[in-house]
Protein backbone atom coordinates (compact mmCIF):
# COMPACT_ATOMS: atom_id res chain seq x y z
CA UNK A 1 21.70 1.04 0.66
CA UNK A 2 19.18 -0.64 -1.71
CA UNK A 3 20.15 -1.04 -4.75
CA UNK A 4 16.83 -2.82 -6.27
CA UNK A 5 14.56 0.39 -5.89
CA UNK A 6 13.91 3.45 -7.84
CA UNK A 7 13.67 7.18 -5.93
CA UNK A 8 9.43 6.81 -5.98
CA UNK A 9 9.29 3.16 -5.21
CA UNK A 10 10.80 -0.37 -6.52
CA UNK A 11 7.09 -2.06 -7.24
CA UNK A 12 3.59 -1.17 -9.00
CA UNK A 13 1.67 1.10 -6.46
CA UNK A 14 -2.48 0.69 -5.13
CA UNK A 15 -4.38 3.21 -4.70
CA UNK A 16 -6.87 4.24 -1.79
CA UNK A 17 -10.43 3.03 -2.86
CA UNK A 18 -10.99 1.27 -0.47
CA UNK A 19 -9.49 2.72 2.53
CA UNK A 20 -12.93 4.34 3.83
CA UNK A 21 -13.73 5.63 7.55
CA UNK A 22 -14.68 2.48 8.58
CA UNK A 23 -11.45 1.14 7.81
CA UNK A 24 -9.72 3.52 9.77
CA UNK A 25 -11.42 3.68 12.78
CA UNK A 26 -11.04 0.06 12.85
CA UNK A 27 -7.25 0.48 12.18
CA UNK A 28 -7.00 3.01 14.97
CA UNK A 29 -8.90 1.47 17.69
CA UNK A 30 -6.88 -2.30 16.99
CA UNK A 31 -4.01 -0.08 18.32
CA UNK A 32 -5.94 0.74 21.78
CA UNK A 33 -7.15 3.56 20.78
CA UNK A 34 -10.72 4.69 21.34
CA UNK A 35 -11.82 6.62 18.57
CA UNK A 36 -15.31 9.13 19.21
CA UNK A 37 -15.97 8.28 14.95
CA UNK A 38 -14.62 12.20 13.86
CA UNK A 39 -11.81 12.05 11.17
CA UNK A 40 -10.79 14.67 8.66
CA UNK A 41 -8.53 14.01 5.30
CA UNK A 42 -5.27 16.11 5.53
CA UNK A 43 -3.40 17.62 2.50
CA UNK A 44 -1.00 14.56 1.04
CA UNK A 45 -0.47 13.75 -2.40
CA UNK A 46 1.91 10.58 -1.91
CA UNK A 47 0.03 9.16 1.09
CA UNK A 48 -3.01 9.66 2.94
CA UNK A 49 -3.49 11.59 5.78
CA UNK A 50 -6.02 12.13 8.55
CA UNK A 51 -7.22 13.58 11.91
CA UNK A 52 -8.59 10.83 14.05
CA UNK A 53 -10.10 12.14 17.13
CA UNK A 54 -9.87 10.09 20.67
CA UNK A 55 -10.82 9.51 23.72
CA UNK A 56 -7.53 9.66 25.74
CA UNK A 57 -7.85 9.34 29.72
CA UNK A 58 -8.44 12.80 30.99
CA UNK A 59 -5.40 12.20 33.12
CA UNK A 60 -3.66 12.35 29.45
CA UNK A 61 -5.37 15.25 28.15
CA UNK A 62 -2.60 18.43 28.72
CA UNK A 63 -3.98 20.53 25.53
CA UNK A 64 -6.87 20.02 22.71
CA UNK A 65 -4.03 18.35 20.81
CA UNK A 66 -3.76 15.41 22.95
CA UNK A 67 -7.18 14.46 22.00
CA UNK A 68 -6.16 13.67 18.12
CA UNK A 69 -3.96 11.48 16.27
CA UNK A 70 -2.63 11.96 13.20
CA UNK A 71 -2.79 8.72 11.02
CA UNK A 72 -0.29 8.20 8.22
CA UNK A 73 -1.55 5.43 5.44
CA UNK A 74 1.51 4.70 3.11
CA UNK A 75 0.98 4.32 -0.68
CA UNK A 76 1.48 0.71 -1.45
CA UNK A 77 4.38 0.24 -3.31
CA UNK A 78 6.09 2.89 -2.23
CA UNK A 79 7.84 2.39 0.44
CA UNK A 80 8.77 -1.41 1.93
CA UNK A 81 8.23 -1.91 6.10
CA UNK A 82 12.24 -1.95 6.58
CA UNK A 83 12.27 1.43 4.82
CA UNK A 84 9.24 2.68 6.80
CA UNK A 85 11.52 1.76 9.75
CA UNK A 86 14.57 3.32 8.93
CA UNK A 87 12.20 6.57 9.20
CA UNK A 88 11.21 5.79 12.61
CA UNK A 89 14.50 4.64 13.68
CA UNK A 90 16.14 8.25 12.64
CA UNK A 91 13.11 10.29 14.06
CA UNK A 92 13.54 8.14 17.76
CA UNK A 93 16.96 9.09 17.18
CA UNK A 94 16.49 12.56 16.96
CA UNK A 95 13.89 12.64 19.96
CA UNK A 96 16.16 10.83 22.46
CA UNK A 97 18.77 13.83 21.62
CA UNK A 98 15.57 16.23 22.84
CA UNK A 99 15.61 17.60 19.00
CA UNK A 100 11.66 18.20 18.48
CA UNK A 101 10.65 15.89 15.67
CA UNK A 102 6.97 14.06 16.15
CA UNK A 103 7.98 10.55 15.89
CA UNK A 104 5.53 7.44 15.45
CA UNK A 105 3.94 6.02 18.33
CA UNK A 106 4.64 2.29 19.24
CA UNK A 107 1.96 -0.15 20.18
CA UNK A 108 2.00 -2.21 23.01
CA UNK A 109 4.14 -4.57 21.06
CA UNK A 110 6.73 -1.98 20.23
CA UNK A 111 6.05 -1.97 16.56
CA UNK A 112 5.99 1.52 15.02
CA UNK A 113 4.81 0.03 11.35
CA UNK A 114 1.37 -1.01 11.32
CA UNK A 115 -0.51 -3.08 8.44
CA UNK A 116 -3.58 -3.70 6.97
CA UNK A 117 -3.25 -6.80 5.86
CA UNK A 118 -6.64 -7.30 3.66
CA UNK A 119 -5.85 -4.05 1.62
CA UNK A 120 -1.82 -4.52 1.69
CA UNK A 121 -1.25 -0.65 3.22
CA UNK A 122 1.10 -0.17 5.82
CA UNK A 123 0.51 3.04 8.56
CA UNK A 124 1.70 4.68 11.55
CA UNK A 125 -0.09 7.02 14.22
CA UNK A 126 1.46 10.48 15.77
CA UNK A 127 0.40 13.02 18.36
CA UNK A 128 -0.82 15.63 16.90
CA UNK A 129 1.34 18.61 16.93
CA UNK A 130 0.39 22.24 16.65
CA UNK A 131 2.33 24.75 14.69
CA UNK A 132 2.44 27.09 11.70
CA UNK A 133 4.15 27.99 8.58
CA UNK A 134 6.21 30.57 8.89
CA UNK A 135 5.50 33.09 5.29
CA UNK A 136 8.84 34.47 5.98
CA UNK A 137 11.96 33.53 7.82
CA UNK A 138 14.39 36.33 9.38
CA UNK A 139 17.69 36.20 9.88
CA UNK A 140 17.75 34.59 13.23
CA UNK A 141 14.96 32.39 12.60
CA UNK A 142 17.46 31.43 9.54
CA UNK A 143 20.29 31.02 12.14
CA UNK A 144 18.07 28.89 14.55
CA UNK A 145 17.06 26.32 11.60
CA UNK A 146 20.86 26.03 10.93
CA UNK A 147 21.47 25.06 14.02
CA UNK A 148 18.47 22.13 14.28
CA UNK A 149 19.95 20.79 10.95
CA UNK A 150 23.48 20.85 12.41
CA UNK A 151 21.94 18.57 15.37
CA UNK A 152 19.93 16.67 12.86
CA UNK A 153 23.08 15.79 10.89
CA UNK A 154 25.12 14.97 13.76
CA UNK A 155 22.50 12.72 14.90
CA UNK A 156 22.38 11.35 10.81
CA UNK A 157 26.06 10.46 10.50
CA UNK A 158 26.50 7.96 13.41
CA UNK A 159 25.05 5.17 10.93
CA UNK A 160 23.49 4.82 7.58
CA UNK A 161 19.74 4.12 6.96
CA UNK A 162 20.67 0.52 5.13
CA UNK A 163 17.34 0.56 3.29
CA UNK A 164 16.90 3.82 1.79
CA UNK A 165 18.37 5.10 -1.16
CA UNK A 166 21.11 7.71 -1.93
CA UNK A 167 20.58 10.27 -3.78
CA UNK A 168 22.61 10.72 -6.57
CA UNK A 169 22.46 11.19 -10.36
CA UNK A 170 21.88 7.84 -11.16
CA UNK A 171 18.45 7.38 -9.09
CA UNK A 172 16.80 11.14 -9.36
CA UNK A 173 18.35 11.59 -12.77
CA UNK A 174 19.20 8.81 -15.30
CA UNK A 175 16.72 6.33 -14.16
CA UNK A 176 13.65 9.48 -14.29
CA UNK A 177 14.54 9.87 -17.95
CA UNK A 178 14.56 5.96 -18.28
CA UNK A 179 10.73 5.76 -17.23
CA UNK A 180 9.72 9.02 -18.92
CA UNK A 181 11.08 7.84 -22.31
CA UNK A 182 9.97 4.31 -21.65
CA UNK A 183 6.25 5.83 -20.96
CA UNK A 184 6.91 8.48 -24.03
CA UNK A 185 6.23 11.20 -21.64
CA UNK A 186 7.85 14.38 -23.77
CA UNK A 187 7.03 15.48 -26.70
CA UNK A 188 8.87 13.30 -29.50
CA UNK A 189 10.41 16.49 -30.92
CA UNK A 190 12.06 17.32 -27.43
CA UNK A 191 13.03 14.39 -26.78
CA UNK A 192 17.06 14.71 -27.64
CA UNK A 193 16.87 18.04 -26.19
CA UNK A 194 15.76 16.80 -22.91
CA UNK A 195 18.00 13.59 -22.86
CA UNK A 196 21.09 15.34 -23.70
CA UNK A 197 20.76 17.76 -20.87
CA UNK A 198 19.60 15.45 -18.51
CA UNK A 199 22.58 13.32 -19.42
CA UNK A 200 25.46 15.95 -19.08
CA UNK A 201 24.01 17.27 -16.00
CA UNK A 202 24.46 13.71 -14.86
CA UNK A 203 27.78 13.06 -16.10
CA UNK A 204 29.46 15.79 -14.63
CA UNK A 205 27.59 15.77 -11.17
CA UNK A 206 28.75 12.63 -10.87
CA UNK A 207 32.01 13.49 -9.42
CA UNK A 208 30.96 16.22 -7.03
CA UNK A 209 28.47 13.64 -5.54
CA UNK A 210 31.15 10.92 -5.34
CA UNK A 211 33.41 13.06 -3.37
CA UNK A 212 30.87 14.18 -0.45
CA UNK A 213 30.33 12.12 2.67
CA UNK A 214 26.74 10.88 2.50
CA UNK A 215 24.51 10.85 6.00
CA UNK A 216 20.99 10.38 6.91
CA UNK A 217 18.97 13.49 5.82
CA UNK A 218 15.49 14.82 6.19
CA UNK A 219 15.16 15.12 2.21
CA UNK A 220 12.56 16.96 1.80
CA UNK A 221 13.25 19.73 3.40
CA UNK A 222 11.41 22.93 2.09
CA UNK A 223 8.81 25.46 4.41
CA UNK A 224 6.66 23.19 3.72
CA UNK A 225 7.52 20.86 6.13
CA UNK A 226 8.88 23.14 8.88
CA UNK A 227 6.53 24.47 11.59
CA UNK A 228 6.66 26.76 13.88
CA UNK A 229 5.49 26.42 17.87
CA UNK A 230 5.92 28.31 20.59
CA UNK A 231 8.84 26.41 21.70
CA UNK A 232 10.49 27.12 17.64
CA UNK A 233 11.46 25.52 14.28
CA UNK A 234 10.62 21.69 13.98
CA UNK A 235 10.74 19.23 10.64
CA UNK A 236 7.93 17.25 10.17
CA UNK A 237 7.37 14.49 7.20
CA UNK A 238 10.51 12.61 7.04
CA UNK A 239 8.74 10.00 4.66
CA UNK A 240 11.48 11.28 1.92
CA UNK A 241 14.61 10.60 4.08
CA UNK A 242 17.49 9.20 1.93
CA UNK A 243 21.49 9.48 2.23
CA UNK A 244 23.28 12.37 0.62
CA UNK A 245 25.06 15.45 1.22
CA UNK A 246 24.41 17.79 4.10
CA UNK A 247 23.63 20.70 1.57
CA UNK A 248 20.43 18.82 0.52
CA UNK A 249 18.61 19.86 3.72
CA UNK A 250 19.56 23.45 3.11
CA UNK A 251 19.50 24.32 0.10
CA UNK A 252 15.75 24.15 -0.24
CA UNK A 253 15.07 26.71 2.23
CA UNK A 254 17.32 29.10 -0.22
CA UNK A 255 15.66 28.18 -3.42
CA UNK A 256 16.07 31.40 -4.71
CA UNK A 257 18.81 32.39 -6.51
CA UNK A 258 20.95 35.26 -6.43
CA UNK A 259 21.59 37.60 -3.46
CA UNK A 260 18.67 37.05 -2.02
CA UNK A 261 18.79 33.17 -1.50
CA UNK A 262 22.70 33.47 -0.91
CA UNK A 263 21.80 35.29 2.02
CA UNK A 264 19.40 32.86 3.15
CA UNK A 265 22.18 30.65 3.12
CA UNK A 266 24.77 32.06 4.60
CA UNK A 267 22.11 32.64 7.79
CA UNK A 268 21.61 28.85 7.90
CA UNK A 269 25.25 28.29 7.97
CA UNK A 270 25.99 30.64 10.19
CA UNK A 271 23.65 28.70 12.65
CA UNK A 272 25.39 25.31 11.18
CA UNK A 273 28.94 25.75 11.98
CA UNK A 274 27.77 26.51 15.73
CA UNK A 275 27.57 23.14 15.97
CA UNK A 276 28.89 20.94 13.05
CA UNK A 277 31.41 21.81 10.56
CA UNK A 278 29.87 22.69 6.69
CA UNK A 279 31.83 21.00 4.16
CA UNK A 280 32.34 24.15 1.44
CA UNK A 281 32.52 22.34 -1.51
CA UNK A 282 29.06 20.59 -1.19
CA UNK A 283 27.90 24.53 -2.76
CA UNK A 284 28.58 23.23 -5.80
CA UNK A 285 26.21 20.47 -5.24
CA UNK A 286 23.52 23.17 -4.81
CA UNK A 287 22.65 23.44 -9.01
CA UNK A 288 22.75 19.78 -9.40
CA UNK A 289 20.28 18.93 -6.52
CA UNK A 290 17.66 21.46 -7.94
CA UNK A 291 17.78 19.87 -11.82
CA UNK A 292 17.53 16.77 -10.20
CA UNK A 293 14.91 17.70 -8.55
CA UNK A 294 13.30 18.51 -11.31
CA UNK A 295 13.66 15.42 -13.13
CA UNK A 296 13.11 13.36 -10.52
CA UNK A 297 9.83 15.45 -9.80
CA UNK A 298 8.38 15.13 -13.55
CA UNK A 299 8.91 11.12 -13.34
CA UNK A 300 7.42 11.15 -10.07
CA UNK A 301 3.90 12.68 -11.55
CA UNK A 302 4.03 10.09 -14.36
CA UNK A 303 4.61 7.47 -12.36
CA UNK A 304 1.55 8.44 -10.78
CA UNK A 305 -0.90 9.76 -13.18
CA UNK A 306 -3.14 7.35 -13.42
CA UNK A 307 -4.27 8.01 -9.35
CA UNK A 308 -6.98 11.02 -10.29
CA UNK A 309 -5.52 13.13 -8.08
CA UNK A 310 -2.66 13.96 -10.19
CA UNK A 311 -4.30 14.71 -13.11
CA UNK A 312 -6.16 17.55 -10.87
CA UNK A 313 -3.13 18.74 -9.14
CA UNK A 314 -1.03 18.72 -12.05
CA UNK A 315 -2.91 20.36 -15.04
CA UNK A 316 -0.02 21.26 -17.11
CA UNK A 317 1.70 18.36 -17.34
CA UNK A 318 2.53 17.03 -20.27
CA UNK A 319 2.05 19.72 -22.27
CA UNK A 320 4.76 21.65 -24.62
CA UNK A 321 4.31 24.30 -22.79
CA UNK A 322 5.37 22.35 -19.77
CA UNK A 323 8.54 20.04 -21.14
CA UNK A 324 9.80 23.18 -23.06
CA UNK A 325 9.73 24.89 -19.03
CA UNK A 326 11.81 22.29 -18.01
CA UNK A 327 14.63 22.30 -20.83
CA UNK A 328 14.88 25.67 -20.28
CA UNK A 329 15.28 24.87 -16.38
CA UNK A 330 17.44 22.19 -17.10
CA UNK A 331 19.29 24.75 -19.13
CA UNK A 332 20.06 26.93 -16.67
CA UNK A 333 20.85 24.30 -13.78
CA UNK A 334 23.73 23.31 -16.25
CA UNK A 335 25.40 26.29 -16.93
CA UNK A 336 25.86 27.48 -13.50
CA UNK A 337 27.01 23.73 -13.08
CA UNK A 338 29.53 24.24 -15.69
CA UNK A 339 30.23 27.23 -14.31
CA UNK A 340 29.28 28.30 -10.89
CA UNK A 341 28.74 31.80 -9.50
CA UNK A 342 31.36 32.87 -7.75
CA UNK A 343 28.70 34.89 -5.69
CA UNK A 344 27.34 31.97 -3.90
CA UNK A 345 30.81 30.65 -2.20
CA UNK A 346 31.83 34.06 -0.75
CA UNK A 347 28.58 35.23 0.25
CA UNK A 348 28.59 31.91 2.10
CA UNK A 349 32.07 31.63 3.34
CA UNK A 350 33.40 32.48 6.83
């Protein structure tokens, strides 16, 4: 794995000023495409997103889908072209075991990673894919996702992803509070609050993440990024794929403490051990993920506040109101670190 990079990019990132429709139409049609001149922005904060329709032979035209591509610009800076690749690689991967993933098309050239080189932005094209968010999940639904992560994972372990990063306390903890004190993003008065918490919630996850096996994971994954087709559950946005433990791509979809989320959990694994075998202890990894998630997620918006669309998004941030939210977070993440509830392992056992 890298060891040069930081969890939201090793370099200074660009903007999108000046990627305007022009520029991608052009973009699309120097891949073959013929593009009718309709495009539509899609929801991304890190990236940017859009609906490019096309002309497709009608001998390719099967649904209204078919006549759309989905065109992913990546923020510069963010990601380098071997790490956009590692991406494709694992998503190919998954498709050539038939588990439904929408993976990047490749030009006639075979190259999955396209650049523009006169504004320095690298981007990939997709069928466009219908489904839904489900608002809630049932139990078999639950048991059904447990089983596409299972395949997912098995698919992740044959090899590591040599160019993205693991996650761990070092990169999504102790480097986040580097940048956020070096950019004096907390109030001066927290300050020792926050870095003492963030620092014993590093020091003793340490260990727990040293001890799991690490594989290639989604990341990312929360009900966000699952839809739902006819056909069932798929993953979509694999742009935050990293190594780490199995329970990363679960827990997420069990956010919710308590009985509640517990059972959640227990659904998924159910569904897991079908196919792949759960390591146990990785529950205690659960707590540490989500406050590092949290750290990691208030360095991420710093990093980026000076792209407007942060400011917008993010209204609260920076605020007392919002640092004293996260101590009290943080708070909580570490005493259920230090000491776990005993609920979560036997609701979750076999």
């Amino acid at each position: 794995m890298s060891n040069d990079i930081q969890a939201w990019g090793s370099g200074p990132t660009r903007y999108f000023y000046e990627l305007q429709p022009d520029t991608i139409l052009a973009a699309i049609e120097s891949q073959g495409y013929l593009p009718t001149g309709r495009l539509m922005p899609l929801n991304s904060m890190e990236n940017r997103v859009f609906e490019v329709e096309v002309l497709p032979p009608e001998s390719e035209v099967d649904s209204e889908s078919d006549r759309f591509r989905i065109m992913k610009f990546y923020r510069p800076g963010r990601w380098s072209k071997d790490q956009i690749l590692d991406e494709h690689q694992f998503t190919q991967e998954l498709a050539d075991q038939d588990i439904p993933v929408i993976t990047a098309e490749a030009s006639s050239q075979s190259e999955s990673c396209h650049f523009l080189e006169e504004l320095g932005i690298y981007y990939a094209i997709y069928k466009k894919q219908g489904g839904r968010n489900p608002d809630e999940l049932d139990r078999n639904q639950l048991e059904w996702i447990g089983r596409l992560l299972a395949r997912m994972h098995n698919v992740g372990a044959n090899h590591p992803a040599p160019h993205r990063i693991e996650i761990g306390p070092e990169r999504y903890g102790l480097q986040a509070l580097d940048y956020l004190f070096e950019h004096e993003c907390i109030p001066e008065d927290l300050e020792l609050r926050y870095e003492d918490l963030v620092e014993e919630i590093c020091q003793r996850s340490e260990p727990l993440f040293q001890a799991c096996q690490k594989i290639r994971l989604h990341g990312d994954a929360h009900q966000g990024n699952l839809l739902w087709s006819a056909t069932g559950p798929f993953w979509v946005d694999f742009d935050d794929m990293v190594m780490g433990p199995a329970v990363q791509d679960l827990w997420l979809l069990a956010a919710v403490r308590g009985q509640d989320g517990y059972s959640q959990l227990a659904s998924m694994l159910r569904g897991y051990r079908w196919l792949r075998k759960f390591p146990q202890e990785e529950l205690s990894l659960i707590e540490p993920l989500r406050a590092l998630r949290y750290i990691h997620f208030s360095a991420w918006i710093a990093k980026r506040w000076s792209d407007p669309a942060f400011p917008r998004t993010f209204t609260e941030f920076g605020s007392r109101d919002y640092w004293m939210t996260q101590i009290e977070d943080l708070q909580e993440c570490l005493q259920l670190i230090i000491e776990p509830d005993p609920g979560l392992f036997s609701s979750t056992s076999l």
